[in-house]
N, C-alpha and C. Protein backbone atom coordinates (compact mmCIF):
# COMPACT_ATOMS: atom_id res chain seq x y z
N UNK A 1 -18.90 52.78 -11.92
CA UNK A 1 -17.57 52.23 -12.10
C UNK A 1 -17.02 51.69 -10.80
N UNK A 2 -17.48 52.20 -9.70
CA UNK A 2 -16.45 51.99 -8.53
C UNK A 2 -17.39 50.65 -7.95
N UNK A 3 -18.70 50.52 -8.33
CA UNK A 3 -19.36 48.78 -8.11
C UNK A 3 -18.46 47.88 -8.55
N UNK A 4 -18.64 48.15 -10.05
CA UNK A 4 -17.80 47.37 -10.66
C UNK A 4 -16.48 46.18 -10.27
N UNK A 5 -15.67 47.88 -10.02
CA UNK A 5 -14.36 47.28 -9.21
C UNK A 5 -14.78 46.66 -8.07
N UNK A 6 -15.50 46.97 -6.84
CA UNK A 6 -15.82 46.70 -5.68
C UNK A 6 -16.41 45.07 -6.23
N UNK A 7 -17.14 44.30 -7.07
CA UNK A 7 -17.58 43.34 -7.38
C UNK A 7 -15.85 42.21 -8.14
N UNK A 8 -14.99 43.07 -8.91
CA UNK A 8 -13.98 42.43 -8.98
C UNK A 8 -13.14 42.02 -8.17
N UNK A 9 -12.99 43.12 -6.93
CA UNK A 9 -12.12 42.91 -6.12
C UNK A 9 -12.75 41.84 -4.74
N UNK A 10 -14.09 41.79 -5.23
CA UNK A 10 -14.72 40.38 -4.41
C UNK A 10 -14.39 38.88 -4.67
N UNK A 11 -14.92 39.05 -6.35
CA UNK A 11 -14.76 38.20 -7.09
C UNK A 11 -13.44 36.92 -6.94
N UNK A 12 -12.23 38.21 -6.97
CA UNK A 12 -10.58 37.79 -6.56
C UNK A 12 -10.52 37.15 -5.39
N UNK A 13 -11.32 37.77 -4.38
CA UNK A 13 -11.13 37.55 -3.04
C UNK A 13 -11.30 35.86 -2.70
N UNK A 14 -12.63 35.79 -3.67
CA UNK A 14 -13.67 34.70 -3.49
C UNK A 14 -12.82 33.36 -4.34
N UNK A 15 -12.38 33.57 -5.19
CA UNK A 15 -11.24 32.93 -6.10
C UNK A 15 -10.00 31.94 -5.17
N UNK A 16 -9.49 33.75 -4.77
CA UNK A 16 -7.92 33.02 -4.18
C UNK A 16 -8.62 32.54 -2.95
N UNK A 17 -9.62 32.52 -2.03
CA UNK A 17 -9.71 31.70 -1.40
C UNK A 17 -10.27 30.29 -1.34
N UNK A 18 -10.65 30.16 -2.53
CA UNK A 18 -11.07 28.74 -3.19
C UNK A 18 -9.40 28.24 -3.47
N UNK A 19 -8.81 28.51 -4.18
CA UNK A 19 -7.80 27.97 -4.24
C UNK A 19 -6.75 27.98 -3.34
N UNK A 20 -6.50 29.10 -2.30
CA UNK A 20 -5.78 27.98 -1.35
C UNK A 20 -6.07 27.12 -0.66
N UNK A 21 -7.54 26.71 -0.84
CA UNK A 21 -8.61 25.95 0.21
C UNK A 21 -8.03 24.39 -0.50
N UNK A 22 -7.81 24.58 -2.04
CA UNK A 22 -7.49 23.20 -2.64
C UNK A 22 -5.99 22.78 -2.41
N UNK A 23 -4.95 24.09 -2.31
CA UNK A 23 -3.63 23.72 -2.42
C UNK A 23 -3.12 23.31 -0.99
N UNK A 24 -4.30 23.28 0.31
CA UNK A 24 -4.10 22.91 1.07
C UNK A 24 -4.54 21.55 1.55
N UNK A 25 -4.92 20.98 0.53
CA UNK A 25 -6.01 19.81 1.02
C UNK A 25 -4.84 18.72 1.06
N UNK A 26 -5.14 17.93 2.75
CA UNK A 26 -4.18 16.87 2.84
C UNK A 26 -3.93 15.56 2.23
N UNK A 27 -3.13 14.93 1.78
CA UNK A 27 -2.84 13.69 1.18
C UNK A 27 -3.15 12.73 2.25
N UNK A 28 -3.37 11.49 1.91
CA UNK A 28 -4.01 10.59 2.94
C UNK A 28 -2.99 9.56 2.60
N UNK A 29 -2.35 8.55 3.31
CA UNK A 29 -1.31 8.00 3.34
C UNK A 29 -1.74 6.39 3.23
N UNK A 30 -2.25 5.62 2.36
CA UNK A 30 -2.71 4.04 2.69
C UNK A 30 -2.32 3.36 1.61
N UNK A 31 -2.48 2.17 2.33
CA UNK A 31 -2.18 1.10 0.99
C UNK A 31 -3.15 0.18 1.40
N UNK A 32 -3.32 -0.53 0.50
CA UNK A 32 -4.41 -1.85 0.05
C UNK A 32 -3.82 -3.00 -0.02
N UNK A 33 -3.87 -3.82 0.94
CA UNK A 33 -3.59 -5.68 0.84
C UNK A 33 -4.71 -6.22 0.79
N UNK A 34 -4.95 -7.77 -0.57
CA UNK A 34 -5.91 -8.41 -0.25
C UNK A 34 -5.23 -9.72 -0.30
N UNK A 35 -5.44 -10.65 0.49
CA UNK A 35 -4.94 -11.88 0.85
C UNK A 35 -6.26 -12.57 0.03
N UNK A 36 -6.36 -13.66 -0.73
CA UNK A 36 -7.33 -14.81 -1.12
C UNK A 36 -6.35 -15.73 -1.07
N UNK A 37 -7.25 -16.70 -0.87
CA UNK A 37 -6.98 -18.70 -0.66
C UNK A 37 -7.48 -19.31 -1.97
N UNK A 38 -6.81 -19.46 -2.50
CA UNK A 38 -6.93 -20.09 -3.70
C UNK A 38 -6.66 -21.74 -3.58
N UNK A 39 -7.96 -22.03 -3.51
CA UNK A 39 -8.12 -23.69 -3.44
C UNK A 39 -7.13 -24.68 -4.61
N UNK A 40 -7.28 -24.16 -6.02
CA UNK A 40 -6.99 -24.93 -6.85
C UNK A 40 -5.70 -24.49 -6.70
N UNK A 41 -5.08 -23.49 -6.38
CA UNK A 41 -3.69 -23.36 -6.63
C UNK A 41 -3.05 -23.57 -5.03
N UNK A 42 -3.67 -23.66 -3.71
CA UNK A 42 -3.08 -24.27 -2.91
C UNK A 42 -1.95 -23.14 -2.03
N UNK A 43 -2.63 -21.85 -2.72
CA UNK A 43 -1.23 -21.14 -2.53
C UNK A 43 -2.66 -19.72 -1.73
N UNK A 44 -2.08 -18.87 -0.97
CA UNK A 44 -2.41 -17.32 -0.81
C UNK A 44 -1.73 -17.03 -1.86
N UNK A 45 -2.85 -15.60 -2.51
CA UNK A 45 -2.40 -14.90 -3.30
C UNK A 45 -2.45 -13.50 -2.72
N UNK A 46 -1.60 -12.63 -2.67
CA UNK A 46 -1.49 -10.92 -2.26
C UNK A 46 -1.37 -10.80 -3.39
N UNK A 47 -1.95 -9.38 -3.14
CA UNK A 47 -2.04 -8.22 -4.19
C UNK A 47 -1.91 -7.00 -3.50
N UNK A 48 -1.07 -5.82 -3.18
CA UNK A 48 -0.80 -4.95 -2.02
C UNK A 48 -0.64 -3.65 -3.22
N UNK A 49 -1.86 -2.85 -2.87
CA UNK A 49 -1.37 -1.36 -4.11
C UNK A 49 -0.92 -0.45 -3.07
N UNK A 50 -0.24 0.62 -3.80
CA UNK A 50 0.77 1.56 -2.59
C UNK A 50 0.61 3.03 -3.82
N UNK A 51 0.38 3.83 -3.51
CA UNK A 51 0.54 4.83 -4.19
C UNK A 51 2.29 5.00 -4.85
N UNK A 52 2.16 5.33 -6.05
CA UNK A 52 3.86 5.13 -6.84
C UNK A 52 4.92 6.07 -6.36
N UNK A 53 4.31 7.28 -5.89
CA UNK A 53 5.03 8.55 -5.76
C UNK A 53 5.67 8.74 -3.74
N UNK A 54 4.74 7.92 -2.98
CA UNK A 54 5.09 7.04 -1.70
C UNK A 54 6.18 6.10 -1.73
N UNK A 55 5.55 5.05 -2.65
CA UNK A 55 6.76 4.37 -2.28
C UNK A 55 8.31 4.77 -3.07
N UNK A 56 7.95 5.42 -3.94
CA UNK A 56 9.68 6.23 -4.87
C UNK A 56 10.13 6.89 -3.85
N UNK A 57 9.29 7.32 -3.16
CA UNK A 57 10.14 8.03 -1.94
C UNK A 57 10.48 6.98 -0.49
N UNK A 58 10.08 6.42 -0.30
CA UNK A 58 10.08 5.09 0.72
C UNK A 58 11.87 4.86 -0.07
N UNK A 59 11.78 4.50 -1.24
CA UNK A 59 12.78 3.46 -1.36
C UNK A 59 14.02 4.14 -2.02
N UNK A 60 13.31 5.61 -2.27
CA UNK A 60 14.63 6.73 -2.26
C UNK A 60 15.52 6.98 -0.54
N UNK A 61 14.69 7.39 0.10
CA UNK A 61 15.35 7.44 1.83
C UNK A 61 15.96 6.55 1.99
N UNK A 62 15.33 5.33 1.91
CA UNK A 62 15.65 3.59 2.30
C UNK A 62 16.80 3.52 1.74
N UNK A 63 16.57 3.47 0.72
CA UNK A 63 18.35 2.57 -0.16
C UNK A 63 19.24 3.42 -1.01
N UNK A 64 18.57 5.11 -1.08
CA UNK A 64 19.37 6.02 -1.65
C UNK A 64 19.40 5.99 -3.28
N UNK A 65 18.25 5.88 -3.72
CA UNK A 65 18.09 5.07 -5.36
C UNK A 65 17.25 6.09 -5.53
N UNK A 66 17.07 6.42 -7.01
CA UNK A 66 15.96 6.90 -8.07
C UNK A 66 15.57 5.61 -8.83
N UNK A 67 14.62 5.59 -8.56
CA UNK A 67 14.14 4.59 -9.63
C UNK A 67 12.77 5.50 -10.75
N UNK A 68 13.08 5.86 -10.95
CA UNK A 68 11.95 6.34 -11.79
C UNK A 68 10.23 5.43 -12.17
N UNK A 69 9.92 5.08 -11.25
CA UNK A 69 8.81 4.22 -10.95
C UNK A 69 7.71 4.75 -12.16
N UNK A 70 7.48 4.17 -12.96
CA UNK A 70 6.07 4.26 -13.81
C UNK A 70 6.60 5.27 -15.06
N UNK A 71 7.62 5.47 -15.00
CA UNK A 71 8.10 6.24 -16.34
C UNK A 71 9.10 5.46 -17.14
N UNK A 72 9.53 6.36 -18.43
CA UNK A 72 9.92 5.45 -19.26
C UNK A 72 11.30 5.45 -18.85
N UNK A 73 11.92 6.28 -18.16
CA UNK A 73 13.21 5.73 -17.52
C UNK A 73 13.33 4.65 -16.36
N UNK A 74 12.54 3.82 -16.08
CA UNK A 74 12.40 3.04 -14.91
C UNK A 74 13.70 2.30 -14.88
N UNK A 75 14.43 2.50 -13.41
CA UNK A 75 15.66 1.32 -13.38
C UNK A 75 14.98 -0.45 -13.76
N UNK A 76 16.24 -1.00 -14.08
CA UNK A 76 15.78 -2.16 -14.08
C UNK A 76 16.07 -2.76 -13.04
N UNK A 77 16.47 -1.89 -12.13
CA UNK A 77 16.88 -2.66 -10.78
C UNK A 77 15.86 -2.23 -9.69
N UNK A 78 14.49 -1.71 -10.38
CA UNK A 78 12.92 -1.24 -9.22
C UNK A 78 12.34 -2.72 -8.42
N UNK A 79 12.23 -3.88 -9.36
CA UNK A 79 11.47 -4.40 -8.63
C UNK A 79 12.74 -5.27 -7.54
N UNK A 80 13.51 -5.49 -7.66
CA UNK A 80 14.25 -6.03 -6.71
C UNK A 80 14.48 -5.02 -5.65
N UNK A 81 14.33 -3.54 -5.65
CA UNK A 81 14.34 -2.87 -4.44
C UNK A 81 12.61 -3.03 -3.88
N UNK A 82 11.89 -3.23 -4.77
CA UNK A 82 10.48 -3.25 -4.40
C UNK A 82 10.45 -4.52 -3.36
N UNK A 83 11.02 -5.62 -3.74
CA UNK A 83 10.88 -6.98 -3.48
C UNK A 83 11.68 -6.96 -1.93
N UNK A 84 12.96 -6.18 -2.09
CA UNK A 84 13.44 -6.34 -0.90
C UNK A 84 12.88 -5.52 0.20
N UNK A 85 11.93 -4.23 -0.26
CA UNK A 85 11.50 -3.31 0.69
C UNK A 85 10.43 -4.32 1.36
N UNK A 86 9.76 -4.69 0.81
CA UNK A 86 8.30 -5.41 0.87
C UNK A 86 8.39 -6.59 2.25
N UNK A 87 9.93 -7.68 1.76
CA UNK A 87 10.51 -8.30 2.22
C UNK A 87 10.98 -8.23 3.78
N UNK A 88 11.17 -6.37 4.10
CA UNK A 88 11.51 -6.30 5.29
C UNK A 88 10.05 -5.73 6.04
N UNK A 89 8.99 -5.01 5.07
CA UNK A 89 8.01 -4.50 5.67
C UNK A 89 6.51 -5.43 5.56
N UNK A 90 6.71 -6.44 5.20
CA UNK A 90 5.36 -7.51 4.99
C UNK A 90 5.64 -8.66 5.07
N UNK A 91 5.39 -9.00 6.60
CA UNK A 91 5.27 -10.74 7.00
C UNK A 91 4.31 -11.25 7.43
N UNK A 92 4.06 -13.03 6.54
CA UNK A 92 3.06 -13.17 6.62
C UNK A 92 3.20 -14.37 8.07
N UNK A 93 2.90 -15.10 9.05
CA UNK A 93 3.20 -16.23 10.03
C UNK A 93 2.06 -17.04 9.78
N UNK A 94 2.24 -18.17 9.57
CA UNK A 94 1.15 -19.49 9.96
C UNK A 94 1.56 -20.35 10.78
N UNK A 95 0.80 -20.64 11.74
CA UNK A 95 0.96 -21.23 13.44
C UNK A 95 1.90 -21.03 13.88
N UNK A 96 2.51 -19.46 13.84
CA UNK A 96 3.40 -19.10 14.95
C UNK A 96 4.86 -19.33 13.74
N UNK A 97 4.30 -19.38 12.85
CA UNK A 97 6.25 -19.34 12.16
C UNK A 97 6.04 -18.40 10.72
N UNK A 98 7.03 -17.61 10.75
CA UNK A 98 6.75 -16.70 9.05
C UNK A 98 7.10 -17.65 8.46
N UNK A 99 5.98 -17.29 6.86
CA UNK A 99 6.83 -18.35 5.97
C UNK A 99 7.30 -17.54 4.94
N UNK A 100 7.65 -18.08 3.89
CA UNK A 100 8.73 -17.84 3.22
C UNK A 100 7.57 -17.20 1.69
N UNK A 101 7.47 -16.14 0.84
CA UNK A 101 6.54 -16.32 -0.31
C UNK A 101 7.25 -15.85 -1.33
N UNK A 102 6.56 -16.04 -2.67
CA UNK A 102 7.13 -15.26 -4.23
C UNK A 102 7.21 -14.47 -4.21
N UNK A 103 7.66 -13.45 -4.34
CA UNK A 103 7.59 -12.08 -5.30
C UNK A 103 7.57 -12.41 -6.69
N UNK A 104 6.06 -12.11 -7.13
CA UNK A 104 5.84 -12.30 -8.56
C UNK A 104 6.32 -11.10 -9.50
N UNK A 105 5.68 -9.85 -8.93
CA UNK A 105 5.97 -8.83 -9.87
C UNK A 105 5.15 -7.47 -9.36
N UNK A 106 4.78 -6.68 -10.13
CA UNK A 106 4.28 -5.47 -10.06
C UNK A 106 3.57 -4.85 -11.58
N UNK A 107 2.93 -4.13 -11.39
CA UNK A 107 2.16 -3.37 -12.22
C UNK A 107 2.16 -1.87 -12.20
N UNK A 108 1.75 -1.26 -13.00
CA UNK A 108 1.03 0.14 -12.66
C UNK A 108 -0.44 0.07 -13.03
N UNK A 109 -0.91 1.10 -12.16
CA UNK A 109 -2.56 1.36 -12.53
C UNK A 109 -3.42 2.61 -12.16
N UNK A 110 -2.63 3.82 -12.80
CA UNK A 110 -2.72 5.33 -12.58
C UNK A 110 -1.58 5.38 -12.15
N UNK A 111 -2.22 6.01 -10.58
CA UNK A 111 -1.09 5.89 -9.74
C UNK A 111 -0.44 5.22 -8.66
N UNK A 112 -1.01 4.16 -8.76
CA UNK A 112 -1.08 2.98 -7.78
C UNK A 112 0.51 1.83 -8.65
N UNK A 113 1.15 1.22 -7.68
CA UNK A 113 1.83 0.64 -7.85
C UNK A 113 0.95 -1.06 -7.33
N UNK A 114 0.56 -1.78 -8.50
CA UNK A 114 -0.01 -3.24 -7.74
C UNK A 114 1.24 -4.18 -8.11
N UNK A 115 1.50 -4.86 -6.65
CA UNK A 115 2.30 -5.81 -6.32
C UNK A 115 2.30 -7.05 -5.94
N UNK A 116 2.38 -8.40 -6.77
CA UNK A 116 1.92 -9.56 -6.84
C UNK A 116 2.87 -10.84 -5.72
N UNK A 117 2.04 -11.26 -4.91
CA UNK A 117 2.71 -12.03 -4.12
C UNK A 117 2.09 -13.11 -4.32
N UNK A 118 2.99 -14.17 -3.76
CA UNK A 118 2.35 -15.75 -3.71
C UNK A 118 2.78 -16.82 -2.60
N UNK A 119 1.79 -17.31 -1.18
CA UNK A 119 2.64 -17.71 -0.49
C UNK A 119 1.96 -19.17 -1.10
N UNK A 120 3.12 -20.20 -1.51
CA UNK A 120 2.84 -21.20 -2.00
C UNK A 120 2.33 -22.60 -1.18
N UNK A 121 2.22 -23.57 -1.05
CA UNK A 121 1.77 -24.99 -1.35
C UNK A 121 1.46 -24.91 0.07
N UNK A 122 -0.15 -24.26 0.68
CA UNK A 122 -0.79 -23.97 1.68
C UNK A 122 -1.78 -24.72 1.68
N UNK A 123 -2.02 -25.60 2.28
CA UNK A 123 -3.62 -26.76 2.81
C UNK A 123 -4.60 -25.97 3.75
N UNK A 124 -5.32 -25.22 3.78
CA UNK A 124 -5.71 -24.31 4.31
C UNK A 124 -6.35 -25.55 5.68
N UNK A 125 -6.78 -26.68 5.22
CA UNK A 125 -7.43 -27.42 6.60
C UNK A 125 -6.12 -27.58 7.30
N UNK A 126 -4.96 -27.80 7.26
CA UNK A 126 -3.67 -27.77 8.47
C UNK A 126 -3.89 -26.38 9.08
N UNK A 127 -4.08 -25.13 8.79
CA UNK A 127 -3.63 -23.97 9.40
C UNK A 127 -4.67 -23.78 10.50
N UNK A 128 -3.98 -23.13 11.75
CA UNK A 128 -4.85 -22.72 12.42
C UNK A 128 -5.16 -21.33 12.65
N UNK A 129 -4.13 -20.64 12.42
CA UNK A 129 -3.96 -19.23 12.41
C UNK A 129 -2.69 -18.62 11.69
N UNK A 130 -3.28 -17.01 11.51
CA UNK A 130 -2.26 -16.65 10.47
C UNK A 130 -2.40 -15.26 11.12
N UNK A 131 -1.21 -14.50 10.97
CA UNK A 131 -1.32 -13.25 11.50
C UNK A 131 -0.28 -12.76 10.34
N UNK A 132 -0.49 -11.51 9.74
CA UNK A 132 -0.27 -10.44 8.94
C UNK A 132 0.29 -9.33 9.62
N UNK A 133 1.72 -8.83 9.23
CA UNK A 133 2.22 -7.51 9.68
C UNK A 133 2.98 -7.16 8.64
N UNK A 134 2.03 -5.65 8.44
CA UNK A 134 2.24 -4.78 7.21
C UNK A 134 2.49 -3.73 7.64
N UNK A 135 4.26 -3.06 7.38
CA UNK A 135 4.64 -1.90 7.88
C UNK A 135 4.54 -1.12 6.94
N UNK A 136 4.47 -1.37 6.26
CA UNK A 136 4.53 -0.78 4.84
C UNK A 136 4.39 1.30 4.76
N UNK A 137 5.53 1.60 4.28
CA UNK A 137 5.34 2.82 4.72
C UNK A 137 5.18 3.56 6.01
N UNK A 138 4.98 3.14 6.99
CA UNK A 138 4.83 3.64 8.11
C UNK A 138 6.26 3.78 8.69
N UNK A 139 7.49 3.31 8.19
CA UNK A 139 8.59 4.24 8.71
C UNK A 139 8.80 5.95 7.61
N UNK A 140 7.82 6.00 6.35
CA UNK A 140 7.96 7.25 5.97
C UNK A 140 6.91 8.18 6.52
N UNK A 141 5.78 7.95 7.08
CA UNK A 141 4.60 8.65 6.96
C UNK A 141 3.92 7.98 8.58
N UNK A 142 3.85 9.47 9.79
CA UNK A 142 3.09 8.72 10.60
C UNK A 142 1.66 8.10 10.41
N UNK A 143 1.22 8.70 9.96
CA UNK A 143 -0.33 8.89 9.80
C UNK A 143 -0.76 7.26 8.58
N UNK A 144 0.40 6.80 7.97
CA UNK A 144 0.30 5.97 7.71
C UNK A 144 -1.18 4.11 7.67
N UNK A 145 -1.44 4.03 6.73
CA UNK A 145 -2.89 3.22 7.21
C UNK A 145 -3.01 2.09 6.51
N UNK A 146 -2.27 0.82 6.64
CA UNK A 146 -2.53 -0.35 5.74
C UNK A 146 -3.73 -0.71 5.83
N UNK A 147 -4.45 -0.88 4.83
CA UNK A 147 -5.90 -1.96 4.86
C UNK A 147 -5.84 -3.30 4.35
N UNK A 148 -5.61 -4.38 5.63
CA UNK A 148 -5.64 -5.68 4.77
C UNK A 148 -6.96 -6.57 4.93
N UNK A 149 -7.26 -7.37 3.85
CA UNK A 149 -8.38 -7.63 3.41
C UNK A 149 -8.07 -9.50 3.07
N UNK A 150 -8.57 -10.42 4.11
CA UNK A 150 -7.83 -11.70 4.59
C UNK A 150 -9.42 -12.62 3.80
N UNK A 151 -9.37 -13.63 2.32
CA UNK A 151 -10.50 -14.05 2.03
C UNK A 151 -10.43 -15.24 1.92
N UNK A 152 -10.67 -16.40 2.75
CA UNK A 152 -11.03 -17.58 2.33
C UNK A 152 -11.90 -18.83 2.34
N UNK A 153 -12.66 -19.50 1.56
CA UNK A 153 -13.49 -20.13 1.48
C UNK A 153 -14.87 -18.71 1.54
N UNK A 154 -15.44 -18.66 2.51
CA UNK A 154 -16.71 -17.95 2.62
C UNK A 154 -16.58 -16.74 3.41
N UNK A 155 -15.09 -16.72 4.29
CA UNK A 155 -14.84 -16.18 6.00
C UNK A 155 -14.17 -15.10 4.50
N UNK A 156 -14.50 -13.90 5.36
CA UNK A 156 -13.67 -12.61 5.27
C UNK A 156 -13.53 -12.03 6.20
N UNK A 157 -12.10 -11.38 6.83
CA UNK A 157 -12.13 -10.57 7.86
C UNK A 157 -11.05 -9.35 7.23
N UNK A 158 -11.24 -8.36 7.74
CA UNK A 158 -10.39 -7.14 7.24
C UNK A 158 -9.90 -6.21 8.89
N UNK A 159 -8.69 -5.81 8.34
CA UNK A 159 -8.25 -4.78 9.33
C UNK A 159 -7.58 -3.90 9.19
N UNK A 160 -7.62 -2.76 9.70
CA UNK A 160 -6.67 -1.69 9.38
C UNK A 160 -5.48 -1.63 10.18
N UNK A 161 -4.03 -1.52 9.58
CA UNK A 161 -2.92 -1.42 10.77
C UNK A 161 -2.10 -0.03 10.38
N UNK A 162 -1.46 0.22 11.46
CA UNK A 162 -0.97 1.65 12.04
C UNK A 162 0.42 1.03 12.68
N UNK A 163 0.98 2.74 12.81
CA UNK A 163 2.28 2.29 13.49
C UNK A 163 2.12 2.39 14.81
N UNK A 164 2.93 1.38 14.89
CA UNK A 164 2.58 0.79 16.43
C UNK A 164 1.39 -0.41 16.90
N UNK A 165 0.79 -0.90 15.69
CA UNK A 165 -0.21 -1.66 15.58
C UNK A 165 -0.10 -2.04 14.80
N UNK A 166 0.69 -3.08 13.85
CA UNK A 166 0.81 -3.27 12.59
C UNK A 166 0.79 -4.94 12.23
N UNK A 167 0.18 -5.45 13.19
CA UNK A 167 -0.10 -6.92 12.75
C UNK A 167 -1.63 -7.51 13.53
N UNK A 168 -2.39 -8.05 12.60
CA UNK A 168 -3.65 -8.39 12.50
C UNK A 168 -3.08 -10.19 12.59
N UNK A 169 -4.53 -10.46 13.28
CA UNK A 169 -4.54 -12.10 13.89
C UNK A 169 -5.74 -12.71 13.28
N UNK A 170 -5.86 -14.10 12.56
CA UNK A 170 -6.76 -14.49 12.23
C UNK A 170 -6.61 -15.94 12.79
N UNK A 171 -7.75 -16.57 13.04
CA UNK A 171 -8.22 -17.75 13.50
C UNK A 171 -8.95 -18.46 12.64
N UNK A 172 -8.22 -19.73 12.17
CA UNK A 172 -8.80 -20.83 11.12
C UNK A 172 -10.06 -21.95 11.89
């Protein structure tokens, strides 16, 4: 009898330390930009996913709002805080001047929030360079890690930005 116990009271041991091993495991803080050049449409297209439960909190601190992001109570006033957050934390410059782009919209996809941009009526042979700065989140989260992903014609270049490092340079 007293194995027994001595094998249960292992058992437990072996348990609860599996599980605080999981309730400790850290969240990783990134988002996903992919920039393409879309010849026929003349325009960059972004697509920037952000985890949903990040940015509800980004734009709860920020502007003092619930938006209930991805549920069936969603304000109808999310994507215009989305649009304006985005607005102050994602600029795009070609030869030294930001320009101006759409905010198309947004999606869900689990738990990812995908967010549709469009910088319009772009001749990609005029440009010479374009540089990308994506703060995105990095005033909530140091550890913070944009991955942007820059595609056109054949050229791909990708970079990761951080705070304090948050704009990537490309050469046409």
């Amino acid at each position: 009898m007293m194995k027994t116990n001595r094998k249960i009271v292992l058992f437990l041991m072996a348990v609860s330390v599996l599980m605080v091993s999981f309730a400790t495991t850290h969240k990783f803080y990134v988002s996903v930009t992919n920039i393409k050049y879309s010849e026929e449409d003349t325009a960059f297209q972004v697509t920037t996913r952000i985890f949903i439960d990040d940015l509800e909190n980004v734009l709860k601190e920020r502007y003092e709002v619930e938006l209930g992001l991805a549920t069936d109570r969603e304000s109808e006033t999310s994507e215009a805080y989305i649009e304006k957050y985005l607005r102050s934390k994602f600029v795009i410059t070609i030869d030294g001047e930001p320009v101006k782009y759409d905010f198309l919209g947004k999606r869900y996809d689990n738990d990812v929030a995908i967010c549709y941009i469009e910088v319009p009526e772009m001749v990609l042979k005029d440009i010479k360079t374009m540089s990308v700065q994506n703060e995105i989140l990095t005033d909530l989260f140091e550890e913070q890690k944009n991955i942007v992903h820059v595609k056109w014609k054949d050229n791909k270049k990708s970079f990761v930005l951080i705070k304090g490092n948050d704009k990537g340079m490309l050469n046409f």
